[in-house]
C-alpha atoms as a PDB file:
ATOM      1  CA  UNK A   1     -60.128-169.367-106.172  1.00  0.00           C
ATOM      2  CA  UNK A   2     -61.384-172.761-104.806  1.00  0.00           C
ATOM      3  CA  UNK A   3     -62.151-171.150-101.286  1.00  0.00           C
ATOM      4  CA  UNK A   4     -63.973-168.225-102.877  1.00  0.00           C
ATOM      5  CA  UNK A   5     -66.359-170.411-104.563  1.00  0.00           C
ATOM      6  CA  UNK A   6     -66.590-172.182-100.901  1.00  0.00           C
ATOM      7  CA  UNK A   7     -67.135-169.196 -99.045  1.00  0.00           C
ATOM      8  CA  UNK A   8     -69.224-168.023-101.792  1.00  0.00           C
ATOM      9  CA  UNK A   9     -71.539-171.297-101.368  1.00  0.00           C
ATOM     10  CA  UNK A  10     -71.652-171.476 -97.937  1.00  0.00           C
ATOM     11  CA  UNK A  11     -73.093-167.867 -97.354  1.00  0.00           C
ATOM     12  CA  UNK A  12     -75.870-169.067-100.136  1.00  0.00           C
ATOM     13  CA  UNK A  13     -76.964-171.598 -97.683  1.00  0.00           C
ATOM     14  CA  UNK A  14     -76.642-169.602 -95.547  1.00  0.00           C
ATOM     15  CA  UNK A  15     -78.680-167.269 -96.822  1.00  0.00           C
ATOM     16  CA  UNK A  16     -81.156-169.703 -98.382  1.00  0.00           C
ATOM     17  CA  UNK A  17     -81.593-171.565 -94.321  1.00  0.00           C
ATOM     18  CA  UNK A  18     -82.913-167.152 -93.956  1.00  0.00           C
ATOM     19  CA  UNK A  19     -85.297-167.749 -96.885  1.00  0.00           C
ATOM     20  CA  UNK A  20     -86.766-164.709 -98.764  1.00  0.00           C
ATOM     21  CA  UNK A  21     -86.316-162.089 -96.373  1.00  0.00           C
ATOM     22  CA  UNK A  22     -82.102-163.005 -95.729  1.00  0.00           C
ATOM     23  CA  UNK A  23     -81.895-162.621 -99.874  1.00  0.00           C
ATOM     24  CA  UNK A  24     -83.887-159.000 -99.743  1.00  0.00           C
ATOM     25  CA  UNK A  25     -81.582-158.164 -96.989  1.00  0.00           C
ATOM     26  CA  UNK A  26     -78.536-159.026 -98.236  1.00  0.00           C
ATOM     27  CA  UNK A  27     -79.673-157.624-101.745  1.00  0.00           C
ATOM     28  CA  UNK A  28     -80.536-154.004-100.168  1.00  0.00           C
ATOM     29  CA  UNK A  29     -77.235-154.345 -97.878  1.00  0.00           C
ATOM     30  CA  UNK A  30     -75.216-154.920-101.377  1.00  0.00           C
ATOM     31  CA  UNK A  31     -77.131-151.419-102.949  1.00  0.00           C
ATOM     32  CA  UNK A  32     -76.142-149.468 -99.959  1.00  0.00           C
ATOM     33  CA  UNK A  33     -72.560-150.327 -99.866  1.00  0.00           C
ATOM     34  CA  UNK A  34     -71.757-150.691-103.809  1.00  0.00           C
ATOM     35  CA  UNK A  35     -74.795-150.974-106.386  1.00  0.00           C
ATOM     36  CA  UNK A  36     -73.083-153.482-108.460  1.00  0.00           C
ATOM     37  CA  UNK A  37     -73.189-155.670-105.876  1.00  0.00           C
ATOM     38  CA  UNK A  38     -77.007-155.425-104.946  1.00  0.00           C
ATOM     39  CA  UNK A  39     -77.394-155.679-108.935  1.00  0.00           C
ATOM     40  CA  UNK A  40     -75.676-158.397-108.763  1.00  0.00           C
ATOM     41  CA  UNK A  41     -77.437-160.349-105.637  1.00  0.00           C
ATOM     42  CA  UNK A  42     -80.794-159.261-107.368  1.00  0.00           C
ATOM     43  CA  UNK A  43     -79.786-161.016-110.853  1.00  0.00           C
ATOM     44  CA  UNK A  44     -78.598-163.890-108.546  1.00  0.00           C
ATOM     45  CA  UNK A  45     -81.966-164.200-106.751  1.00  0.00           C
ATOM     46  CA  UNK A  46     -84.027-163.498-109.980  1.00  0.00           C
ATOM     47  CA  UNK A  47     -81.860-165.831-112.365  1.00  0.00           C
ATOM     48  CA  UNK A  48     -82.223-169.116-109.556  1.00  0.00           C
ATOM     49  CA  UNK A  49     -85.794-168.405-109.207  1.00  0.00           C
ATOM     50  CA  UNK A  50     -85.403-167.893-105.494  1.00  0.00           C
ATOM     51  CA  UNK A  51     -88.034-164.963-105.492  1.00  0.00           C
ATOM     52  CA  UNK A  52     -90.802-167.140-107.319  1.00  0.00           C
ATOM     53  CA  UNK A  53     -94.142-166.626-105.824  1.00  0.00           C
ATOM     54  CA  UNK A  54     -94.823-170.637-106.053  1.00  0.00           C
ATOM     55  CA  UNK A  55     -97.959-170.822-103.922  1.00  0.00           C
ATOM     56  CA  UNK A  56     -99.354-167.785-106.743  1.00  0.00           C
ATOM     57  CA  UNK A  57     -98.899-170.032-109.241  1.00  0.00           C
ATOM     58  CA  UNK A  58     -99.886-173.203-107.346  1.00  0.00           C
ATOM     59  CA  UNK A  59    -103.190-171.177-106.799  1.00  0.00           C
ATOM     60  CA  UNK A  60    -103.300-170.400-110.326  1.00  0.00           C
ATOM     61  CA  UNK A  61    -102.714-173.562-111.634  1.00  0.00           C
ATOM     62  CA  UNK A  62    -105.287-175.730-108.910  1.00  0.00           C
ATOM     63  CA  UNK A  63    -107.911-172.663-110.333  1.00  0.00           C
ATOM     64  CA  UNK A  64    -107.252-173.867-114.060  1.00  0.00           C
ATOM     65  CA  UNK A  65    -107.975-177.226-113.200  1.00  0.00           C
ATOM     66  CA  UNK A  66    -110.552-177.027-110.798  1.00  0.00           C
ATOM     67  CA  UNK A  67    -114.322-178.434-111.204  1.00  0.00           C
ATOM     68  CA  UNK A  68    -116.162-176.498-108.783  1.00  0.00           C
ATOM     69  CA  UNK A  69    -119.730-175.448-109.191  1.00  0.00           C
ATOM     70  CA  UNK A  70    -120.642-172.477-111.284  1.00  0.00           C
ATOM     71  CA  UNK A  71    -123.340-171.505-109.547  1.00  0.00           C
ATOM     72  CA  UNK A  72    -125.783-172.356-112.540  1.00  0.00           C
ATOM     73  CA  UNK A  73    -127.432-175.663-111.515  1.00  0.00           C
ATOM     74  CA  UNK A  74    -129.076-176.090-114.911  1.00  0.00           C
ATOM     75  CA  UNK A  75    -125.424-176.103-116.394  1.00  0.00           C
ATOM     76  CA  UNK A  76    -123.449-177.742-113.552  1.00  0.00           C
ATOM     77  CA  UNK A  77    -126.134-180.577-114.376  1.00  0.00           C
ATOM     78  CA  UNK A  78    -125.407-180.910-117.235  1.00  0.00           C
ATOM     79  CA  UNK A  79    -121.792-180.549-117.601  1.00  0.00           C
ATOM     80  CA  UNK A  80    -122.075-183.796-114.572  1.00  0.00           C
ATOM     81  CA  UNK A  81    -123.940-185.750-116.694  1.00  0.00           C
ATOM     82  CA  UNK A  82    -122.064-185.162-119.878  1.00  0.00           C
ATOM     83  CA  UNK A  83    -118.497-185.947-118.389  1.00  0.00           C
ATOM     84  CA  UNK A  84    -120.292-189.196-117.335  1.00  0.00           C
ATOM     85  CA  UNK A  85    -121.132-190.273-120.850  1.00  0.00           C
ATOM     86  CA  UNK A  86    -117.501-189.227-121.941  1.00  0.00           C
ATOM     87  CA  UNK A  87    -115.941-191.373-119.415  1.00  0.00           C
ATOM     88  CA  UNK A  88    -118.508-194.352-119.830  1.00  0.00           C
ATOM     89  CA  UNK A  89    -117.664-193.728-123.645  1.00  0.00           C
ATOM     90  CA  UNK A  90    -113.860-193.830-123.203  1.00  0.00           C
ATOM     91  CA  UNK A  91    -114.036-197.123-120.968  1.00  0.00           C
ATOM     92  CA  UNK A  92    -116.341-198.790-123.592  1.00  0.00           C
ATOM     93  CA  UNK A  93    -113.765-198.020-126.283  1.00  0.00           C
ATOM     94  CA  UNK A  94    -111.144-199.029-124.497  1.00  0.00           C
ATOM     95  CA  UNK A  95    -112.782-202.462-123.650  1.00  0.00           C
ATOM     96  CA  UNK A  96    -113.417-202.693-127.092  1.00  0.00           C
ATOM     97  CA  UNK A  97    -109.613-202.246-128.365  1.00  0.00           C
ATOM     98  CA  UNK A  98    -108.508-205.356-126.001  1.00  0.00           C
ATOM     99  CA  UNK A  99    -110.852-206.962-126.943  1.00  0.00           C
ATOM    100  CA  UNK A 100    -109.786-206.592-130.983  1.00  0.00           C
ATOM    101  CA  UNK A 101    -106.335-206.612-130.060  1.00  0.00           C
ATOM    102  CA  UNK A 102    -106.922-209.924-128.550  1.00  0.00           C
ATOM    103  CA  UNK A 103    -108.657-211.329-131.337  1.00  0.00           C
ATOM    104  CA  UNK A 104    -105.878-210.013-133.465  1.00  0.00           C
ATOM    105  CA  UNK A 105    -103.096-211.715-131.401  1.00  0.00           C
ATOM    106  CA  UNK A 106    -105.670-214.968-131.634  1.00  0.00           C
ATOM    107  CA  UNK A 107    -106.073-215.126-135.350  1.00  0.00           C
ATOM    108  CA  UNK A 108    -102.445-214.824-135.569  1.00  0.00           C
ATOM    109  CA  UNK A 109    -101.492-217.150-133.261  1.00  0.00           C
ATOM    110  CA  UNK A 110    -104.052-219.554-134.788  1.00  0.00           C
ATOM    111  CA  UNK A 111    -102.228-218.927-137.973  1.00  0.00           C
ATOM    112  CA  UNK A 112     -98.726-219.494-136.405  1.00  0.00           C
ATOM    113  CA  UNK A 113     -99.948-222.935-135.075  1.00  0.00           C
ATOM    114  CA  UNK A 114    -101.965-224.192-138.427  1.00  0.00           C
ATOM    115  CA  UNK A 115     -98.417-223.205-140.379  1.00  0.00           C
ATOM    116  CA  UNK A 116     -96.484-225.541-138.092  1.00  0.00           C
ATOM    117  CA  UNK A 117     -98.850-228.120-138.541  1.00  0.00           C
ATOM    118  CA  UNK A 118     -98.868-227.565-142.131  1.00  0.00           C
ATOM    119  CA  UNK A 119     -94.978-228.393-141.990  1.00  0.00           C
ATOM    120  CA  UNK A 120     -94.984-231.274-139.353  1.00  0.00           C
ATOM    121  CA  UNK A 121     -97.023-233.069-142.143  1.00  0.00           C
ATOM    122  CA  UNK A 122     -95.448-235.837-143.923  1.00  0.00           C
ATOM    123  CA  UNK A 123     -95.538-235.069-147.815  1.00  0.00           C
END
């Protein structure tokens, strides 16, 4: 058993050192001799995601995310000047949560120190 799952392994390298077109070839070879067999390469190849199409949805994704021009200058204007204020917006918010987180840690430090103060007193 252990050297069929060895032999089994090493023609998937094998196969996978072919890329795309040694799986299609081996998956037609398996229909021709016994169609179980090409079933079974083609549930193989589909199940491992060895016949994803990743530069389709590379391409998809990259066009989902992508800020090119429309074409409409009016609107491309705009939409430029627009993200600017967001992000000028988001950094002055941002600035202003340090800066009340730091007078936060402040007053409460200020507090710490005027307790132990409070209790270094003689009574």
């Amino acid at each position: 058993m252990n050297t069929v799952v060895h032999w089994l392994e090493r023609s998937r390298d094998w196969l996978d050192e072919r890329g795309r077109v040694g799986w299609i070839v081996a998956m037609v070879i398996g229909f021709f001799l016994f169609w179980p067999i090409g079933l079974a390469i083609l549930a193989y190849m589909i199940w491992s995601k060895r016949m994803g199409c990743t530069s389709w949805t590379r391409n998809r994704h990259a066009n989902r995310t992508h800020r090119g021009a429309t074409g409409n200058t009016a609107f491309d204007s705009y939409r430029e000047e627009t993200l600017k204020r967001l992000e000028e917006e988001r950094d002055a918010f941002l600035s202003f949560l340090d800066e009340l987180r730091s007078a936060k840690d402040r007053a409460e430090f200020d507090q710490f120190m005027s307790r132990g103060r409070d209790s270094e007193a003689p009574a």
